[in-house]
Protein backbone atom coordinates (compact mmCIF):
# COMPACT_ATOMS: atom_id res chain seq x y z
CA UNK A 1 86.02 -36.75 2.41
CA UNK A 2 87.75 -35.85 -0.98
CA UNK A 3 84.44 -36.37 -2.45
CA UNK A 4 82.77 -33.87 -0.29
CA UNK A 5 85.52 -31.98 -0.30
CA UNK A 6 85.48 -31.87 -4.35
CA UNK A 7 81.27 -31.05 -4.07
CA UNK A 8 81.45 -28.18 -2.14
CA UNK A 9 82.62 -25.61 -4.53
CA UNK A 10 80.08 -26.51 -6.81
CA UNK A 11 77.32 -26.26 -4.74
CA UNK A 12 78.18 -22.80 -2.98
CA UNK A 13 77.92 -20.86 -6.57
CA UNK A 14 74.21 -22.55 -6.92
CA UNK A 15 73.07 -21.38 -3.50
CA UNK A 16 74.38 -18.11 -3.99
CA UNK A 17 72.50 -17.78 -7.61
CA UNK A 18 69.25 -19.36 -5.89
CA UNK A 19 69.24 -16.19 -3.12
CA UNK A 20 70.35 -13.96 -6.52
CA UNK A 21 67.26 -15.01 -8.50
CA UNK A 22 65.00 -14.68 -5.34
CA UNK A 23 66.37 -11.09 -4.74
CA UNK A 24 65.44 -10.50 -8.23
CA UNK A 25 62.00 -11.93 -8.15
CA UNK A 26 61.38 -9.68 -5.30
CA UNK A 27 62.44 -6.49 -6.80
CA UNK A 28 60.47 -7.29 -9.59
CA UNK A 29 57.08 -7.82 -7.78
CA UNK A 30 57.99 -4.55 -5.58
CA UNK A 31 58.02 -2.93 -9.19
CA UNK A 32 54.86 -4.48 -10.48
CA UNK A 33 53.35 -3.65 -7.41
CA UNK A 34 54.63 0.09 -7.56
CA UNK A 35 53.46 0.32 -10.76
CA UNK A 36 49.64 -1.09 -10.16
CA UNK A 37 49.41 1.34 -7.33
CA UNK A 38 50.75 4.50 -9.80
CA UNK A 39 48.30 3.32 -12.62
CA UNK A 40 45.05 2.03 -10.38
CA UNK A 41 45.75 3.57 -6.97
CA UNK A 42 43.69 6.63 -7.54
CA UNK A 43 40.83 4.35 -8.78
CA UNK A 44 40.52 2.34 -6.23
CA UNK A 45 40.87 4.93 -3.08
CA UNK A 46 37.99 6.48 -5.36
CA UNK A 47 36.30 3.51 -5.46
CA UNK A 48 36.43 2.71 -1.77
CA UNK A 49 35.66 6.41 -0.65
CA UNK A 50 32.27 6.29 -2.93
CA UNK A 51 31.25 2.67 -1.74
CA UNK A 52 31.67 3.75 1.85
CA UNK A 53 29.97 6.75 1.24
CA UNK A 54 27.09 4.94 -0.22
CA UNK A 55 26.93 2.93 2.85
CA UNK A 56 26.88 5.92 4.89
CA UNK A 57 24.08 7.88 2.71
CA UNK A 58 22.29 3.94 2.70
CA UNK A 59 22.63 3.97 6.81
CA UNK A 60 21.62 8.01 7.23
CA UNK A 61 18.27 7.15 4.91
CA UNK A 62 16.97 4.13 6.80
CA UNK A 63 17.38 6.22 10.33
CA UNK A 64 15.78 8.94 8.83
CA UNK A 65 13.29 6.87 6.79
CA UNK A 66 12.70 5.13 10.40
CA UNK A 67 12.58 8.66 12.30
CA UNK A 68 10.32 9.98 9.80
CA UNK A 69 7.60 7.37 9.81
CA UNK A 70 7.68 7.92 13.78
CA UNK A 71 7.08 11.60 13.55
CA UNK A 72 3.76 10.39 11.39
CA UNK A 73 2.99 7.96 13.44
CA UNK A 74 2.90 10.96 16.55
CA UNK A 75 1.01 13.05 14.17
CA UNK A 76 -1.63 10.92 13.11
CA UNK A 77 -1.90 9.77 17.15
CA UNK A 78 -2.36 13.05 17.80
CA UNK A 79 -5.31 13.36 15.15
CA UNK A 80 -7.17 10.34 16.13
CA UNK A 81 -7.02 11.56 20.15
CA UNK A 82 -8.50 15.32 18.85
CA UNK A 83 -11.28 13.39 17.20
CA UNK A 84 -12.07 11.14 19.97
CA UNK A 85 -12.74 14.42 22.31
CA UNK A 86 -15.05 15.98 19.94
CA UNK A 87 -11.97 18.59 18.59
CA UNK A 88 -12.63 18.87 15.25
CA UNK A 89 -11.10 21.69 14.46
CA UNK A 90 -7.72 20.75 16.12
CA UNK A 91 -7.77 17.20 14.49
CA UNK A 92 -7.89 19.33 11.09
CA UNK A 93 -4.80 21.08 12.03
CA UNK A 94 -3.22 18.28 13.09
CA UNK A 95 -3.83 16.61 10.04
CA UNK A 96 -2.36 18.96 7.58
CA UNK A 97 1.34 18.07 7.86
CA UNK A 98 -0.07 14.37 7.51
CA UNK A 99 -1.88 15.73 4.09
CA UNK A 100 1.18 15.01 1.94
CA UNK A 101 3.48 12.93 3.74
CA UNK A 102 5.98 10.71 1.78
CA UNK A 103 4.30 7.46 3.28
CA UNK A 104 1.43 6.89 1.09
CA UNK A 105 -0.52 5.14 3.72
CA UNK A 106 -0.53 8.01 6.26
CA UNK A 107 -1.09 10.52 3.14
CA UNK A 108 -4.05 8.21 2.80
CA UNK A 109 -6.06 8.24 5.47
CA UNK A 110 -4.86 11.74 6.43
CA UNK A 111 -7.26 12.84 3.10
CA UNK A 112 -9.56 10.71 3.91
CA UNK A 113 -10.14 11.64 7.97
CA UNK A 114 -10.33 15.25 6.57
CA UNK A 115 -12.59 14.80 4.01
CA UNK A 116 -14.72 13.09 7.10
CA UNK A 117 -13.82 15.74 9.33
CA UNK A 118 -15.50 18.03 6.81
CA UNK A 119 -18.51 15.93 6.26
CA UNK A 120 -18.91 15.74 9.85
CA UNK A 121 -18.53 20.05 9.92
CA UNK A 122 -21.61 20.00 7.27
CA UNK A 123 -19.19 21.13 4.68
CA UNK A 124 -20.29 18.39 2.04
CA UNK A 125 -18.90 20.13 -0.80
CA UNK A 126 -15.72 20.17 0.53
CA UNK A 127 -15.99 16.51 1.75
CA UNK A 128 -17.03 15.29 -1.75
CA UNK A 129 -14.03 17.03 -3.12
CA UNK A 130 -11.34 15.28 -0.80
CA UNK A 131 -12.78 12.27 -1.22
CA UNK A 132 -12.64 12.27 -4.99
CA UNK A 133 -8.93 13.16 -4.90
CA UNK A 134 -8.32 10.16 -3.41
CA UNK A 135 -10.83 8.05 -5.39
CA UNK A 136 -8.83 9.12 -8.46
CA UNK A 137 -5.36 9.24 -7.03
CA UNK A 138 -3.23 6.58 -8.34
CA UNK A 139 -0.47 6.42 -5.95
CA UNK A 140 -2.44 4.94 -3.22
CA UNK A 141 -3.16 1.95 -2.21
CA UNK A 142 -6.56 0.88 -4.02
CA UNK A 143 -8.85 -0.31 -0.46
CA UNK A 144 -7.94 3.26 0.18
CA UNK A 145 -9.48 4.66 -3.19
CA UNK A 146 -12.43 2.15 -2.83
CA UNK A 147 -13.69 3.41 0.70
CA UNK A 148 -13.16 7.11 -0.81
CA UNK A 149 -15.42 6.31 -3.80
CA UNK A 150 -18.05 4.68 -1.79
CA UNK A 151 -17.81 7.69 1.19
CA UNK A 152 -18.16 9.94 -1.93
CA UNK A 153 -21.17 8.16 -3.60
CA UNK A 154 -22.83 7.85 -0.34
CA UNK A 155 -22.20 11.83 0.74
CA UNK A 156 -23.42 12.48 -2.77
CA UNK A 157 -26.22 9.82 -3.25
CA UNK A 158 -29.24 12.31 -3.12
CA UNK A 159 -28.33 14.05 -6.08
CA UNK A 160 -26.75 11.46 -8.16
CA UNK A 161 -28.96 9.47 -11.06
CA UNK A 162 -29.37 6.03 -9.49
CA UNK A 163 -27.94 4.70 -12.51
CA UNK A 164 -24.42 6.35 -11.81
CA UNK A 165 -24.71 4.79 -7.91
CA UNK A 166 -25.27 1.58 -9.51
CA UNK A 167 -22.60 2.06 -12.49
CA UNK A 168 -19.93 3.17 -9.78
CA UNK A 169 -19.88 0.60 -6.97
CA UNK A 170 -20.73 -2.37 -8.98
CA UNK A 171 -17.76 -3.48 -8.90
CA UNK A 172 -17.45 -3.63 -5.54
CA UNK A 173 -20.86 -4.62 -4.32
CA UNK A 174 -19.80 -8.58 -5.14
CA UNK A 175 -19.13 -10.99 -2.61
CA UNK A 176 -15.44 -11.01 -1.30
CA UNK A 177 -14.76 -7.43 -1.99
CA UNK A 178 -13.97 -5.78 1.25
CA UNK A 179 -16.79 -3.18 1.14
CA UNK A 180 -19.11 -5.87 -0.64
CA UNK A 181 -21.21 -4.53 2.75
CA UNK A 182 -21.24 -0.57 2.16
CA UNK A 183 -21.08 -0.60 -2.06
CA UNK A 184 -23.71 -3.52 -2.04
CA UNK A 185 -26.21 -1.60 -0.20
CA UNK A 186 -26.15 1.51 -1.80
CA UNK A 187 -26.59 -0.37 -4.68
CA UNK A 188 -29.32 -2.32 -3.74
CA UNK A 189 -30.98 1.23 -2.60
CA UNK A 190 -30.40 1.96 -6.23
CA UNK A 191 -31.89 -0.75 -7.83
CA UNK A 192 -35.31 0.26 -5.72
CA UNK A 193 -35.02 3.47 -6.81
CA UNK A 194 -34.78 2.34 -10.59
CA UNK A 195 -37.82 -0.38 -9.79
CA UNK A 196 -35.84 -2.98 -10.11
CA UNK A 197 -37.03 -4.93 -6.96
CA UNK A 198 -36.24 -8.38 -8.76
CA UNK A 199 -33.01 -6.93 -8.34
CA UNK A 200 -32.52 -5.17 -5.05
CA UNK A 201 -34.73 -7.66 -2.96
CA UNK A 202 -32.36 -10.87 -3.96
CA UNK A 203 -29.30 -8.55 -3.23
CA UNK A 204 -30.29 -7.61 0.00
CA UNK A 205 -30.75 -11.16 1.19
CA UNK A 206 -27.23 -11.48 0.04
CA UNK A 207 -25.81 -8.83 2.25
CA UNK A 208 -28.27 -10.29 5.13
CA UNK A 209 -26.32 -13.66 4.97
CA UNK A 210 -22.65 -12.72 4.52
CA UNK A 211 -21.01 -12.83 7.63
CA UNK A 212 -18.11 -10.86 6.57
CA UNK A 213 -20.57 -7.85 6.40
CA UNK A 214 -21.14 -5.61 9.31
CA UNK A 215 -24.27 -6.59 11.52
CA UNK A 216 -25.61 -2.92 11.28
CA UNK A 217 -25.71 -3.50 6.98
CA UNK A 218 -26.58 -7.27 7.62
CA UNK A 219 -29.69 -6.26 10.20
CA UNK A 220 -30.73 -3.79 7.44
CA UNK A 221 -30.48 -5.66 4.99
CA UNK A 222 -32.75 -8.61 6.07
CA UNK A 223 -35.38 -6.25 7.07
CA UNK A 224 -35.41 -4.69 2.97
CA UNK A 225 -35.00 -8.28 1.56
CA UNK A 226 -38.12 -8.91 3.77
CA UNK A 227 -40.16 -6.25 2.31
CA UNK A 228 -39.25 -7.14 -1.42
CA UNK A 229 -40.76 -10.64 -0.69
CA UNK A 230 -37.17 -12.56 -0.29
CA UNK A 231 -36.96 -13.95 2.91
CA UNK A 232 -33.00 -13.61 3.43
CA UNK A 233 -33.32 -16.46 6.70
CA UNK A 234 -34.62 -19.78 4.88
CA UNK A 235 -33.42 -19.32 1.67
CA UNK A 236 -30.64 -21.94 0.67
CA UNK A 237 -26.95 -21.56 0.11
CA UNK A 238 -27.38 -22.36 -3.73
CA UNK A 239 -29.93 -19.53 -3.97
CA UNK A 240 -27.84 -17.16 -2.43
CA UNK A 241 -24.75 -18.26 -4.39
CA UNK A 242 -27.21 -17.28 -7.85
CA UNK A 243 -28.05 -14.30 -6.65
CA UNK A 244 -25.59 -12.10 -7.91
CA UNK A 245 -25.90 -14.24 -11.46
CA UNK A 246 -29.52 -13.60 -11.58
CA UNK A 247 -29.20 -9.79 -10.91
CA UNK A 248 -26.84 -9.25 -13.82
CA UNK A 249 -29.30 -11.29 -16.43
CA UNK A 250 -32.24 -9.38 -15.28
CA UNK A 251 -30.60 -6.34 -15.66
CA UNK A 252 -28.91 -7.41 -18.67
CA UNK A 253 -32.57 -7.71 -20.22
CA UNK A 254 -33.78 -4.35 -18.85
C-alpha cells in the first residue's frame, strides 16, 4: 500500500500534462484549420460553384442537344410525308429550317432532297447548284458529297465533255465504292461516247455481275455489255476481277 500510496502523486501530474498537451494539440489544429479556410476558403467555394456549374451547363446541353435532334427528326418526318403525297412545294418549306441545322447529317440530306425537289420542279439550274454545294462542302459526311457529285454529273451529263463525266466519277465507279452502281454507269456511258467500247463494254459486264449494285443498273448493264460484244453471263470471275485493270491500260495508251 505505501508503494501505491508513494506512486500516486507522481502519476496524477503526468495525466494532467497528457490532457494539457492534447488541449493544446487541439487548439492548434482549430488554428491551422482557421487559417486554411481564411487563405483557401474563397478558392475552393469558387472552385465548387464553377464545377457544379459546369455540370449543370454539361446536363442543360445534352437535353437540349437531345431535344434539338428531335425537333429535326419531326421536321425532316414532316418533309419525307409532303413528298410522298406529291406536295412539293410544302416539302420545300418544310425543308428550309432543316437547310442549316447544327446536325450535319440532317443539314445533309435536307440540301440534297431540295436540290431533288428542284430537279423534280424542272428547275435544273437550281438543282445543279444545290447539289454542288454539297459536293464541295467539307463538313459533311463524304457518302453524302459522293451521291451529290454523281446527282450533279448525271442532271448535268448532256452538256458536260464526256471526258469531265469520266474524270469526275472515276473514282467512284470501282468495285466496293458504294455508288460503284450509279458513277460506274455514267461512266461507262462515257466511255461510248468517247469510242472507247474496249472500255465501256468490259465495264458494263462488271456492273451486270456485282450484286451489290441495284438490279435496275445491273439489268441495264448486261443488256449494253451485250451489245459491245462482252457477254456479262459466262464470263469468269478472273475476267471480271481484270476488268477494271484492263480499262485503265487501254486508256492509259489512248
Amino acid at each position: 500500500m505505501a508503494k501505491d500510496e508513494d506512486k500516486a502523486p507522481e502519476e496524477k501530474p503526468d495525466r494532467k500534462e497528457e490532457v494539457f498537451l492534447r488541449e493544446v494539440d487541439e487548439a492548434v489544429r482549430e488554428d491551422q484549420l482557421k487559417n486554411f479556410v481564411t487563405q483557401y476558403g474563397l478558392w475552393l467555394a469558387a472552385a465548387l460553384v464553377i464545377g457544379l456549374g459546369s455540370l449543370a451547363g454539361w446536363i442543360f446541353y445534352q437535353n437540349s442537344q437531345d431535344e434539338d435532334s428531335g425537333i429535326r427528326s419531326e421536321e425532316y418526318v414532316a418533309v419525307v410525308d409532303s413528298i410522298r403525297q406529291n406536295n412539293l412545294d410544302g416539302a420545300a418549306t418544310a425543308l428550309e429550317p432543316l437547310m442549316e441545322a447544327e446536325q450535319v447529317g440532317y443539314r445533309a440530306a435536307a440540301q440534297l432532297l431540295s436540290a431533288n425537289i428542284a430537279l423534280e420542279k424542272d428547275d435544273p439550274k437550281k438543282a445543279i447548284e444545290g447539289y454542288a454545294k454539297v459536293a464541295a462542302d467539307d463538313s459533311l459526311p463524304q457518302p453524302f458529297r459522293d451521291l451529290a457529285l454523281i446527282r450533279q454529273t448525271a442532271a448535268e451529263f448532256d452538256s458536260l465533255e464526256p471526258q469531265q463525266v469520266v474524270d469526275r466519277l472515276k473514282p467512284l465507279a470501282v468495285p466496293g465504292n458504294a455508288w460503284f452502281g450509279s458513277a460506274g454507269e455514267l461512266v461507262a456511258l462515257s466511255y461510248l461516247n468517247l469510242d472507247k467500247s474496249d472500255l465501256a463494254g468490259p465495264l458494263f459486264a462488271q456492273l451486270a455481275k456485282d450484286d451489290s449494285v441495284p438490279s435496275t443498273i445491273r439489268s441495264r448493264a448486261l443488256q449494253m455489255a451485250g451489245v459491245e460484244g462482252v457477254d456479262a453471263v459466262e464470263a469468269d470471275g478472273d475476267d471480271n476481277n481484270a476488268a477494271p485493270d484492263e480499262a485503265v491500260e487501254g486508256e492509259a495508251k489512248e
